[in-house]
N, C-alpha and C. Protein backbone atom coordinates (compact mmCIF):
# COMPACT_ATOMS: atom_id res chain seq x y z
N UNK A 1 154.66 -57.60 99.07
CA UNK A 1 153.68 -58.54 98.56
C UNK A 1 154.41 -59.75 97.98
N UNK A 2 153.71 -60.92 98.30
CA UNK A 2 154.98 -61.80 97.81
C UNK A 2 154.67 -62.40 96.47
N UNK A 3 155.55 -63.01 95.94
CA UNK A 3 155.59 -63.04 94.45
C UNK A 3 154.31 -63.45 93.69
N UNK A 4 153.72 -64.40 94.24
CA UNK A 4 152.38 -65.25 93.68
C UNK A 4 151.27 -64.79 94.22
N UNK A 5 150.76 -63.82 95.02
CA UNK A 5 149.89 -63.04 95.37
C UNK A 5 149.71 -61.68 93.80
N UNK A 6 148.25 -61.70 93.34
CA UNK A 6 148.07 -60.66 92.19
C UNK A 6 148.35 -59.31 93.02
N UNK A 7 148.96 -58.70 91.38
CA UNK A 7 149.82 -56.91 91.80
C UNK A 7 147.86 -56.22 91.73
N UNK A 8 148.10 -55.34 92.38
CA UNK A 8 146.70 -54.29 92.49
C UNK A 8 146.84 -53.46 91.43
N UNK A 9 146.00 -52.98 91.01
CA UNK A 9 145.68 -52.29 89.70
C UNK A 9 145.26 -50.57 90.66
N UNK A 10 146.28 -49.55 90.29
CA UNK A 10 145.94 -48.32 91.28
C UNK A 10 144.15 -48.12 90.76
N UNK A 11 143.76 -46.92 91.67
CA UNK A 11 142.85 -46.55 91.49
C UNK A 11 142.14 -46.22 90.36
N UNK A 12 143.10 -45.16 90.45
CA UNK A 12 142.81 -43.83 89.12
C UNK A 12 143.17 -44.67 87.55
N UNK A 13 143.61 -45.86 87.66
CA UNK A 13 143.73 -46.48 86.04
C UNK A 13 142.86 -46.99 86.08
N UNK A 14 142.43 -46.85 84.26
CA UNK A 14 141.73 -47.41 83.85
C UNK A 14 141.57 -48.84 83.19
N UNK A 15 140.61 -49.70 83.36
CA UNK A 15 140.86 -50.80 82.89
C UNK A 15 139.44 -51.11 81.79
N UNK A 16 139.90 -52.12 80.82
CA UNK A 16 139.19 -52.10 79.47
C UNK A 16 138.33 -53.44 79.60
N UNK A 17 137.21 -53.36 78.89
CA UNK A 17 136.31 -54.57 79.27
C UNK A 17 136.07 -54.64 77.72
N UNK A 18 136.14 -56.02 76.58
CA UNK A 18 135.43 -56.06 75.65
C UNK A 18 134.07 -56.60 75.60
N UNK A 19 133.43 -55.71 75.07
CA UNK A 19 132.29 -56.39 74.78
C UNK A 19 131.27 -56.65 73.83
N UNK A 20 130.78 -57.24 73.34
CA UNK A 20 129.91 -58.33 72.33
C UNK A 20 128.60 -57.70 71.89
N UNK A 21 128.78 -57.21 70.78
CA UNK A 21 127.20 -56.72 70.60
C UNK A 21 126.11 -56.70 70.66
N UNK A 22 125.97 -58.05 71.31
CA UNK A 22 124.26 -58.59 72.04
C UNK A 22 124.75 -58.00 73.50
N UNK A 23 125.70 -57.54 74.11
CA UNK A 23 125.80 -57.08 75.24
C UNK A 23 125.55 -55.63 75.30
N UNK A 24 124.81 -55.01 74.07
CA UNK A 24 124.80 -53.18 74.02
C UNK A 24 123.65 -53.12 74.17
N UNK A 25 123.45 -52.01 74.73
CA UNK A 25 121.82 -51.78 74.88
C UNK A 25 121.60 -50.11 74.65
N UNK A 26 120.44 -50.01 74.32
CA UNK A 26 120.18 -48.31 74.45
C UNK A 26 119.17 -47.89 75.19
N UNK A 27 119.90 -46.54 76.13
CA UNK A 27 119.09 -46.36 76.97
C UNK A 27 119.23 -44.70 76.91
N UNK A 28 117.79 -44.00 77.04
CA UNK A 28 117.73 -42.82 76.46
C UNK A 28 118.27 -42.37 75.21
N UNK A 29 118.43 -43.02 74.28
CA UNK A 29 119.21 -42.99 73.05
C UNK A 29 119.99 -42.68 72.70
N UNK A 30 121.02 -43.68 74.06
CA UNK A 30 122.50 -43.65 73.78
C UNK A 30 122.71 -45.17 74.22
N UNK A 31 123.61 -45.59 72.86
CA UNK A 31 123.99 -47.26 73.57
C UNK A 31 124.85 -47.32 74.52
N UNK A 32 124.49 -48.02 75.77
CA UNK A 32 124.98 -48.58 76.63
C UNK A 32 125.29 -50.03 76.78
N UNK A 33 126.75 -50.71 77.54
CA UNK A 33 126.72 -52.03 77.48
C UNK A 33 125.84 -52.28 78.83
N UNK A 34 125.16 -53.66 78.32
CA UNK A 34 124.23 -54.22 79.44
C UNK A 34 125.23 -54.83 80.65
N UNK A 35 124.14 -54.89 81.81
CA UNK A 35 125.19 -55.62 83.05
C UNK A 35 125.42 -56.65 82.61
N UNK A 36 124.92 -57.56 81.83
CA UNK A 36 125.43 -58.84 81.28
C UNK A 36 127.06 -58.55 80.70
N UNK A 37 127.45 -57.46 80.27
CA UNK A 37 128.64 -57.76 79.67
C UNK A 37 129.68 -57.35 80.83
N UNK A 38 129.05 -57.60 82.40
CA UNK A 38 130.05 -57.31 83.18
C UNK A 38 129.61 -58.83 83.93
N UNK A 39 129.12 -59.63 83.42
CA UNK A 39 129.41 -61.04 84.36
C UNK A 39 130.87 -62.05 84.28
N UNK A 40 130.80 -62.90 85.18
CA UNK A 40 132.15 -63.26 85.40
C UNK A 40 132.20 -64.75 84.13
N UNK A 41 133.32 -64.94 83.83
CA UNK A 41 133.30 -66.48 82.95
C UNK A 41 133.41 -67.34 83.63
N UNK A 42 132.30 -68.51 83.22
CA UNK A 42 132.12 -69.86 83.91
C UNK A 42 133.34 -70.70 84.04
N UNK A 43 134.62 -70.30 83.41
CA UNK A 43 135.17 -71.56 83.86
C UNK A 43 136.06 -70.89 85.10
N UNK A 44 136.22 -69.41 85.15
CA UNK A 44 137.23 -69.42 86.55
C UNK A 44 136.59 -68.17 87.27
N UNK A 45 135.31 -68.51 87.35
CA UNK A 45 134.57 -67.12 87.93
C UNK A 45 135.04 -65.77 87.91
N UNK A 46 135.74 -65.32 87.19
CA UNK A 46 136.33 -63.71 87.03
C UNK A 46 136.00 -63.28 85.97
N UNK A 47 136.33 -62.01 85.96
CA UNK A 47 135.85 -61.35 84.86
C UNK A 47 137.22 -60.90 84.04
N UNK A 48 137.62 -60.75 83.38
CA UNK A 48 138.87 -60.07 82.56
C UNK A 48 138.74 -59.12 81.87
N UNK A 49 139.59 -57.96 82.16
CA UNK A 49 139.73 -56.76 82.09
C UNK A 49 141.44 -56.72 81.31
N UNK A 50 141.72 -55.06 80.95
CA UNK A 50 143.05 -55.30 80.35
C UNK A 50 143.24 -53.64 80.68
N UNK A 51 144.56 -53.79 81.63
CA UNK A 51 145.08 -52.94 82.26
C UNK A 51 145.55 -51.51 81.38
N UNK A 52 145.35 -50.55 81.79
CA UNK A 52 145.43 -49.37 80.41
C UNK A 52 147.23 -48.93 80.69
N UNK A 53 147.52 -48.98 82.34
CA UNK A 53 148.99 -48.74 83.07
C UNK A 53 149.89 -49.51 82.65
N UNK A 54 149.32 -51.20 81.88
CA UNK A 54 150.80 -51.80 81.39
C UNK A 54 150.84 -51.73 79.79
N UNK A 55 150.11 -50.82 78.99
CA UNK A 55 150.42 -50.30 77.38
C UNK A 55 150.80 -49.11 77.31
N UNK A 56 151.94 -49.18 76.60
CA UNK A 56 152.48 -47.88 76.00
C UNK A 56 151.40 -47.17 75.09
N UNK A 57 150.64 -47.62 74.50
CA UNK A 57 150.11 -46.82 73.70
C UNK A 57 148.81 -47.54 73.42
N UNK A 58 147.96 -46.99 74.29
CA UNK A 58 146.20 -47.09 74.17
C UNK A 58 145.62 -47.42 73.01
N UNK A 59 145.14 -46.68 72.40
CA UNK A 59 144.77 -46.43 71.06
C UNK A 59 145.20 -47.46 70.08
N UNK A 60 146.33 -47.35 69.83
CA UNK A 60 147.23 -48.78 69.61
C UNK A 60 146.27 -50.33 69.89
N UNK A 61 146.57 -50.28 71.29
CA UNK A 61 146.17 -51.41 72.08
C UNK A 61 144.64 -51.74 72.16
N UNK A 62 144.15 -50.47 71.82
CA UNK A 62 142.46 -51.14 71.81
C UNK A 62 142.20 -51.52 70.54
N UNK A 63 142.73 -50.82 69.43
CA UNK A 63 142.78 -51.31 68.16
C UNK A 63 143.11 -53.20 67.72
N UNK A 64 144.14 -53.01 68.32
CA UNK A 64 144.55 -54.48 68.39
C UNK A 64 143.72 -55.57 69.11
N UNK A 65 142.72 -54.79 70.41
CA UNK A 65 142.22 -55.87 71.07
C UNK A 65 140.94 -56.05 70.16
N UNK A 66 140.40 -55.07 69.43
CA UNK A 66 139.36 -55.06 68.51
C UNK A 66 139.42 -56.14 67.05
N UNK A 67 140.87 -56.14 66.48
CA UNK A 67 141.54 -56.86 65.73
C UNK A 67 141.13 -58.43 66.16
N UNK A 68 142.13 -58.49 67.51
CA UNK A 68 141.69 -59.85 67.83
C UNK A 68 140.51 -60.64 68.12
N UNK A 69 139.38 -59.60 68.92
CA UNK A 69 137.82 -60.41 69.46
C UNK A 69 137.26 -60.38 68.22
N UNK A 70 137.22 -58.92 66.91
CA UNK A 70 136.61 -59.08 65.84
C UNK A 70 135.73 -57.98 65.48
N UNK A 71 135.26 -57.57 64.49
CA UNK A 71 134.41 -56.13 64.47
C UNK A 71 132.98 -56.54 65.32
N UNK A 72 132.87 -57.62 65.86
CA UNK A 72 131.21 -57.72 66.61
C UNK A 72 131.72 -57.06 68.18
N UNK A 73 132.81 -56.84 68.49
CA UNK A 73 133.22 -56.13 69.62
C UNK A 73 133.39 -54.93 69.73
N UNK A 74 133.44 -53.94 71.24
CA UNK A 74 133.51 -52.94 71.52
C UNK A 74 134.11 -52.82 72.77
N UNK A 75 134.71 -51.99 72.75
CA UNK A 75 135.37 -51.42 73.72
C UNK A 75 135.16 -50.65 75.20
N UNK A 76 134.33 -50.52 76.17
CA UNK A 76 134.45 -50.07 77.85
C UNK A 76 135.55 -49.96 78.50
N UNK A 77 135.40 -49.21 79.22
CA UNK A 77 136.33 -48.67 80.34
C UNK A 77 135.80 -48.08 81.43
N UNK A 78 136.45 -48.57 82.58
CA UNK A 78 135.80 -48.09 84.30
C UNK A 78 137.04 -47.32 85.35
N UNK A 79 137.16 -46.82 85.81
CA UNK A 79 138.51 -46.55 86.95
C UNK A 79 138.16 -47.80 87.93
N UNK A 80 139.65 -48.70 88.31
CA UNK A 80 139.76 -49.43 89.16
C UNK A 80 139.01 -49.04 90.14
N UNK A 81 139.07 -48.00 90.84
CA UNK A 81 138.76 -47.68 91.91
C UNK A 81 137.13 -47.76 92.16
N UNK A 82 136.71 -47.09 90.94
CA UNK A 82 134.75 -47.63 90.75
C UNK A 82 134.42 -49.02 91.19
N UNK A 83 135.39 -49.82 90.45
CA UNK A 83 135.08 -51.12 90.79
C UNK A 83 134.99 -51.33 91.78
N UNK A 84 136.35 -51.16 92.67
CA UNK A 84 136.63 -51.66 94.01
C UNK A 84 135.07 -50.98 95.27
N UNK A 85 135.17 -49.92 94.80
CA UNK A 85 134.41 -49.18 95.63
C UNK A 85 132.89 -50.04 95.31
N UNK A 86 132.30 -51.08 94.29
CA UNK A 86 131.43 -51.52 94.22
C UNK A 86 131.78 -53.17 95.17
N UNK A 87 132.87 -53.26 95.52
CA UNK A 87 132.81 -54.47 96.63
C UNK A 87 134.09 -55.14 95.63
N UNK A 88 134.61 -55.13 94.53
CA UNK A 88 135.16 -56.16 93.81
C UNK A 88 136.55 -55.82 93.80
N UNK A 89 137.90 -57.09 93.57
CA UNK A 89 139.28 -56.88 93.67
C UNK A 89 139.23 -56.88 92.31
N UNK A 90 140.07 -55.84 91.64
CA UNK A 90 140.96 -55.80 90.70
C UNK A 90 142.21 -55.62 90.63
N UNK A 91 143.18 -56.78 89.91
CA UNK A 91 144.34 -56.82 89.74
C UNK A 91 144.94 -57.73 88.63
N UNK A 92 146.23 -57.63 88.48
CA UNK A 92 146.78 -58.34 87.26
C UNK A 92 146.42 -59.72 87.07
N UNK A 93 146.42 -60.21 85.87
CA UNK A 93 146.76 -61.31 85.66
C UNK A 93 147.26 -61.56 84.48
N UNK A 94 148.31 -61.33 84.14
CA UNK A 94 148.83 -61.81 83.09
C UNK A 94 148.87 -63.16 82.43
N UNK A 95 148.35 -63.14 81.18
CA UNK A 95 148.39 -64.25 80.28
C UNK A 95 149.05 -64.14 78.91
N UNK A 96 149.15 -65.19 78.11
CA UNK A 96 149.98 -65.06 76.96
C UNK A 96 149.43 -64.74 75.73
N UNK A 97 148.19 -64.27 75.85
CA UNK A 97 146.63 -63.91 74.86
C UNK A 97 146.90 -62.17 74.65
N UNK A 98 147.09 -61.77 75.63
CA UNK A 98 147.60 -59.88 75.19
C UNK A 98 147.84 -59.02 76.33
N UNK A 99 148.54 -58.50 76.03
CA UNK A 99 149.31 -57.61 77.60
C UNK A 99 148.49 -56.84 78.05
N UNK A 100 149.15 -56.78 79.47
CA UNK A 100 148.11 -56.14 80.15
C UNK A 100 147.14 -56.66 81.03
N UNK A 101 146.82 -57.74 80.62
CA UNK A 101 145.13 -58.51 81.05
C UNK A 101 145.35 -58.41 82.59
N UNK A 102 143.73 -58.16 82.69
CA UNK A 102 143.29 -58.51 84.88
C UNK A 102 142.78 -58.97 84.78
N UNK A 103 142.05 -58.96 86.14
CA UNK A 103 140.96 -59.58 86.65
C UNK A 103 140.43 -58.81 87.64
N UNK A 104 138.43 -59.00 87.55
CA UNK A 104 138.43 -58.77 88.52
C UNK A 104 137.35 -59.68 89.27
N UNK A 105 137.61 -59.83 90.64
CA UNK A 105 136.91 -60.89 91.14
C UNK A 105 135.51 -60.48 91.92
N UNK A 106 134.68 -61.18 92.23
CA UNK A 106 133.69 -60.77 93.45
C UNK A 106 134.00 -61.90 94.79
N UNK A 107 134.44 -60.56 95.98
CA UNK A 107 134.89 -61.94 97.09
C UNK A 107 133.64 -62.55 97.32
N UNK A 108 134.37 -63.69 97.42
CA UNK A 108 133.11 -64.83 98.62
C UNK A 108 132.32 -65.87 97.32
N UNK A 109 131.99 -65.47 96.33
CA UNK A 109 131.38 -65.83 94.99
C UNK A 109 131.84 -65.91 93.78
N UNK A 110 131.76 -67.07 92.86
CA UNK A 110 131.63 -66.69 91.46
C UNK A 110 131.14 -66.23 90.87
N UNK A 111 129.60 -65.92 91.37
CA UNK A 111 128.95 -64.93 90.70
C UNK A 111 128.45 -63.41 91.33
N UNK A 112 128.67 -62.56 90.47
CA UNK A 112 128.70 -61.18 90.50
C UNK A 112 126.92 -60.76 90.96
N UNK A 113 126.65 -60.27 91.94
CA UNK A 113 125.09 -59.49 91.95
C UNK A 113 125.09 -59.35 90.93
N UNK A 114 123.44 -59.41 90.52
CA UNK A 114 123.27 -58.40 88.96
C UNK A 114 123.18 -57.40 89.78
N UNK A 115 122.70 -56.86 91.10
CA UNK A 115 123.08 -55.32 91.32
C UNK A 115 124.34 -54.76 90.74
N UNK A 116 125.62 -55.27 91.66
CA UNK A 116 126.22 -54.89 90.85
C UNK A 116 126.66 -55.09 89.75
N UNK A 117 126.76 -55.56 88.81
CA UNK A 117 126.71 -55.71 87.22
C UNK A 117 125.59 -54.41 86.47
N UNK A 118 124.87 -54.33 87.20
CA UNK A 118 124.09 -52.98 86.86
C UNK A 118 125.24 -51.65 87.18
N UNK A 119 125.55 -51.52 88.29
CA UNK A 119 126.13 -50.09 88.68
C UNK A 119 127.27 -50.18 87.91
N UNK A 120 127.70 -51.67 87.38
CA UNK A 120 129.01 -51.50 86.21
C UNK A 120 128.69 -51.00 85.04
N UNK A 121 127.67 -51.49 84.45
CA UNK A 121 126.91 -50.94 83.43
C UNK A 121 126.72 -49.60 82.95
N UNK A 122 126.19 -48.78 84.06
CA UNK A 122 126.01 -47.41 84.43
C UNK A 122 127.44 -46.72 83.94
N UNK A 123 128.33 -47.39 84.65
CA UNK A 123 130.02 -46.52 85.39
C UNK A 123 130.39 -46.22 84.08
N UNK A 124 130.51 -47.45 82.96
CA UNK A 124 131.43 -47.90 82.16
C UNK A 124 131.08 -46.93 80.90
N UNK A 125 132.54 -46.49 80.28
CA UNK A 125 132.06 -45.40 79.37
C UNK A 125 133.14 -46.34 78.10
N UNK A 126 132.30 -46.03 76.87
CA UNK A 126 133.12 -46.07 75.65
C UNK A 126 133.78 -45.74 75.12
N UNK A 127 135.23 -46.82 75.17
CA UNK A 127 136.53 -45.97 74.41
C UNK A 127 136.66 -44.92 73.23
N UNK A 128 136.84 -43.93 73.20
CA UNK A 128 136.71 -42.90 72.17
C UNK A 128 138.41 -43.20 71.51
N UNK A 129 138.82 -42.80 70.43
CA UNK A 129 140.47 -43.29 70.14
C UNK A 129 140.37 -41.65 70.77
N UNK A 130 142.16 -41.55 70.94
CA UNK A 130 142.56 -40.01 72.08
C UNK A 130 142.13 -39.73 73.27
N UNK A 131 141.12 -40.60 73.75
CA UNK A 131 140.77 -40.39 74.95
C UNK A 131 141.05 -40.93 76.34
């Protein structure tokens, strides 16, 4: 793969989505994040995710990402492979904001189906610490 082409994120890892407390919802009376907190950002149509395969220590690292967005945030997680299998690329993108970070894209579009943004919704389970 050549150097400036994004690294693939394997299957079986997991990748972390924060999200915003107007983005929780409850359904059967358990909060769930809404498909809204799986849409892409307007300025570079992707969505950003943060790779669980490039931190030594999880728990650690979600703590810290919680630190940084702020206590109105929360924590999700999906297996790459869910994603992909819903039509979408996930892979690195490293930035200088916190290790780890992806992306994931929807080909052909900037914007994501709300179908799928729903079946993300569904997938995505809440970081427990140890888990």
């Amino acid at each position: 793969m050549p150097e400036d082409e994004p690294k693939e994120v394997p299957d079986d890892c997991r990748v972390f989505r924060v999200v915003h407390r107007d983005w929780v919802k409850e359904v059967d009376g358990e909060e769930r994040p809404s498909s809204q907190a799986f849409q892409n950002h307007r300025d570079d149509g992707l969505m950003s995710v943060y790779v669980e395969e490039d931190w030594e220590d999880t728990d650690l690292a979600v703590e810290n990402l919680i630190k940084r967005w702020g206590e109105d945030y929360r924590v999700c997680w999906l297996r790459a492979g869910d994603i992909r299998e819903l039509g979408e690329k996930v892979y690195r993108a490293p930035n200088d904001e916190f290790p780890g970070h992806g992306a994931v894209e929807h080909p052909g579009s900037r914007n994501r189906p709300q179908g799928v943004k729903s079946r993300m919704a569904k997938k995505a389970q809440w970081y427990e610490p140890g888990s």
